[in-house]
C-alpha atoms as a PDB file:
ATOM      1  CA  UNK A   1      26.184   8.373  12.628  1.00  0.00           C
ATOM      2  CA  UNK A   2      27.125  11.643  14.150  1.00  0.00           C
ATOM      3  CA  UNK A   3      24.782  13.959  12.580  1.00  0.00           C
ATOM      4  CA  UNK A   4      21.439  12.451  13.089  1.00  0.00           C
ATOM      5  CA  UNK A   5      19.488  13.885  15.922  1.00  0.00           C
ATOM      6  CA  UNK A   6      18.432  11.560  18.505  1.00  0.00           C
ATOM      7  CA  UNK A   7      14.825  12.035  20.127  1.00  0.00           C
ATOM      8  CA  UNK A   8      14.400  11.922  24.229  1.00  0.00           C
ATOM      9  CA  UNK A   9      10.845  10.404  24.496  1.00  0.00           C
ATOM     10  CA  UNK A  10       9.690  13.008  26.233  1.00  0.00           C
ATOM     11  CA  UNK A  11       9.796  15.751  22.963  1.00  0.00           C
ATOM     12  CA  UNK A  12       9.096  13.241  20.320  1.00  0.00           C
ATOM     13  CA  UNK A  13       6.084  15.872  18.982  1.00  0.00           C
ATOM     14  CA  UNK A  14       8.593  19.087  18.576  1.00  0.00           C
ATOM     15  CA  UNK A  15      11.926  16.656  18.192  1.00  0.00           C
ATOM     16  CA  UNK A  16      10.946  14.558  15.174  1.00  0.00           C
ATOM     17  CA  UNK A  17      10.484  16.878  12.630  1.00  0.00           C
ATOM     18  CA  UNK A  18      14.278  17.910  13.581  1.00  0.00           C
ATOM     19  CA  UNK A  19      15.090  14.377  13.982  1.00  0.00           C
ATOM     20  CA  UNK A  20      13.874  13.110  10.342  1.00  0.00           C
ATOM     21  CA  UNK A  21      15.116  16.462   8.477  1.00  0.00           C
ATOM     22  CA  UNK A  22      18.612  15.154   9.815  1.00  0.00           C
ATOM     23  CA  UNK A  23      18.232  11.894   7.649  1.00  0.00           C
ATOM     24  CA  UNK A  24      16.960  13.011   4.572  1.00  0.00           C
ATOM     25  CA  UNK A  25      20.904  13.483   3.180  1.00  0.00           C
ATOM     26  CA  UNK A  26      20.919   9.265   4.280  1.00  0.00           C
ATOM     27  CA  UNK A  27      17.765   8.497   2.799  1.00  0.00           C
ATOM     28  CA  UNK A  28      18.898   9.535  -0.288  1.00  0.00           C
ATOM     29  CA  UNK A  29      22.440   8.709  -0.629  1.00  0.00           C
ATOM     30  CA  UNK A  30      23.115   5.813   2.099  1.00  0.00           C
ATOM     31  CA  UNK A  31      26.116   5.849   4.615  1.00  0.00           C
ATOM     32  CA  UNK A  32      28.511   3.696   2.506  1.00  0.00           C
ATOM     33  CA  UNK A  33      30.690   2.753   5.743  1.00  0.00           C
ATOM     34  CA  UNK A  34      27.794   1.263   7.106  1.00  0.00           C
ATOM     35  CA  UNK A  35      26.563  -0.442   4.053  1.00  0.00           C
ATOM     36  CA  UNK A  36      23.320   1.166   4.271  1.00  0.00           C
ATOM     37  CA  UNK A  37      21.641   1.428   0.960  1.00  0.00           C
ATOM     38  CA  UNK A  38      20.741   4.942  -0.872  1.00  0.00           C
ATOM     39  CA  UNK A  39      17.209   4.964  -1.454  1.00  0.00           C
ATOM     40  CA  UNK A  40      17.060   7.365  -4.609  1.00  0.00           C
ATOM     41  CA  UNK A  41      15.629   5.823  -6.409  1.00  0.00           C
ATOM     42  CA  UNK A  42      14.146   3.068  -4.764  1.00  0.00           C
ATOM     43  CA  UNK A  43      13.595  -0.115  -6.571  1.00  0.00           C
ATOM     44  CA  UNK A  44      10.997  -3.244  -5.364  1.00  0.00           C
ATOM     45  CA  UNK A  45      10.605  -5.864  -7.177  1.00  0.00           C
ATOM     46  CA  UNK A  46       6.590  -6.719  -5.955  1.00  0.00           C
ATOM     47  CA  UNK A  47       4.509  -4.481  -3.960  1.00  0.00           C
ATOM     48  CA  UNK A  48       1.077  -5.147  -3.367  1.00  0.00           C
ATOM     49  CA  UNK A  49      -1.050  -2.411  -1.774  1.00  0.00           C
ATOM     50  CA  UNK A  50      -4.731  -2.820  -0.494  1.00  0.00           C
ATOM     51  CA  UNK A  51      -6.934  -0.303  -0.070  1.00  0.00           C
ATOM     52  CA  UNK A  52      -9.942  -0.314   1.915  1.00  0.00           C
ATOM     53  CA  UNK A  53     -12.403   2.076   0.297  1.00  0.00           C
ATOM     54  CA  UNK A  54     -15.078   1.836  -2.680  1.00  0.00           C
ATOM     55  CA  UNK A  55     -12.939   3.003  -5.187  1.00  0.00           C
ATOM     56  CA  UNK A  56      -9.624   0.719  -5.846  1.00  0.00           C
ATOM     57  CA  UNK A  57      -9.536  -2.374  -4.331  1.00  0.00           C
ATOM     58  CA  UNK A  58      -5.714  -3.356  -5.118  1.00  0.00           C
ATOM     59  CA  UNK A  59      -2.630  -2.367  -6.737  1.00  0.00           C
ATOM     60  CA  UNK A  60       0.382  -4.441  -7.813  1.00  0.00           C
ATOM     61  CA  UNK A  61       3.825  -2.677  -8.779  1.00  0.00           C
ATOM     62  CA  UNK A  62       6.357  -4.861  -9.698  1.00  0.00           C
ATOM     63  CA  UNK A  63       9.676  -4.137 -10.684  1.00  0.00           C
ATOM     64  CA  UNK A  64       9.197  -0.001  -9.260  1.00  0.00           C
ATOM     65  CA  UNK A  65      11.221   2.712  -9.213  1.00  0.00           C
ATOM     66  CA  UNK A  66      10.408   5.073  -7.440  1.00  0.00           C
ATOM     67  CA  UNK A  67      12.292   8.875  -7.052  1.00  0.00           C
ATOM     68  CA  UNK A  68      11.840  11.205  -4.547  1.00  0.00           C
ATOM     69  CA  UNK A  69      11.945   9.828  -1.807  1.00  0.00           C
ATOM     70  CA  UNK A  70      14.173  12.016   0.181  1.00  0.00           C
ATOM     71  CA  UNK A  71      11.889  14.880  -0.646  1.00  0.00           C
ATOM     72  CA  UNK A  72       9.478  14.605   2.039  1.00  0.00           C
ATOM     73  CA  UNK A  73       7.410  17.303   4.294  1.00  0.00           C
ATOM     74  CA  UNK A  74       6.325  16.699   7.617  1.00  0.00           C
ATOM     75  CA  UNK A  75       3.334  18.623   8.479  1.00  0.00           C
ATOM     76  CA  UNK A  76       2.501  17.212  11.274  1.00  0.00           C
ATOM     77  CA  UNK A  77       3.724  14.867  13.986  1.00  0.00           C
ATOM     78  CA  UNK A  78       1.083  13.000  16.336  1.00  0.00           C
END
């Protein structure tokens, strides 16, 4: 895909941010040549999520969607 910007290891920290901003237009609408799925909005069936703290032990989504995706900030890349 010619417009996502590809990463030398070397700059990953300062590169990223550049290099996921390029494939939020993707995220959310696919590259139909490719047959790569949209994900707005994204549907799962069954997700089950554990969490490993004192307050919620485990939740269970099942048949999701979920918007928004695509609408992401990166604050920081480590």
């Amino acid at each position: 895909v010619p417009d996502l910007h590809i990463c030398p290891r070397s700059e990953l920290q300062t590169c990223l941010p550049q290099s996921l901003e390029s494939m939020r237009s993707y995220i959310a609408y696919g590259i139909p040549f490719l047959n790569v799925p949209a994900f707005e909005p994204y549907y799962t069936k069954f997700c089950n999520i554990t969490f490993e703290n004192n307050y919620i032990a485990m939740i269970t989504f099942r048949n999701t969607y979920i918007n928004g995706i695509s609408n992401y900030k990166i604050s920081e890349v480590k």
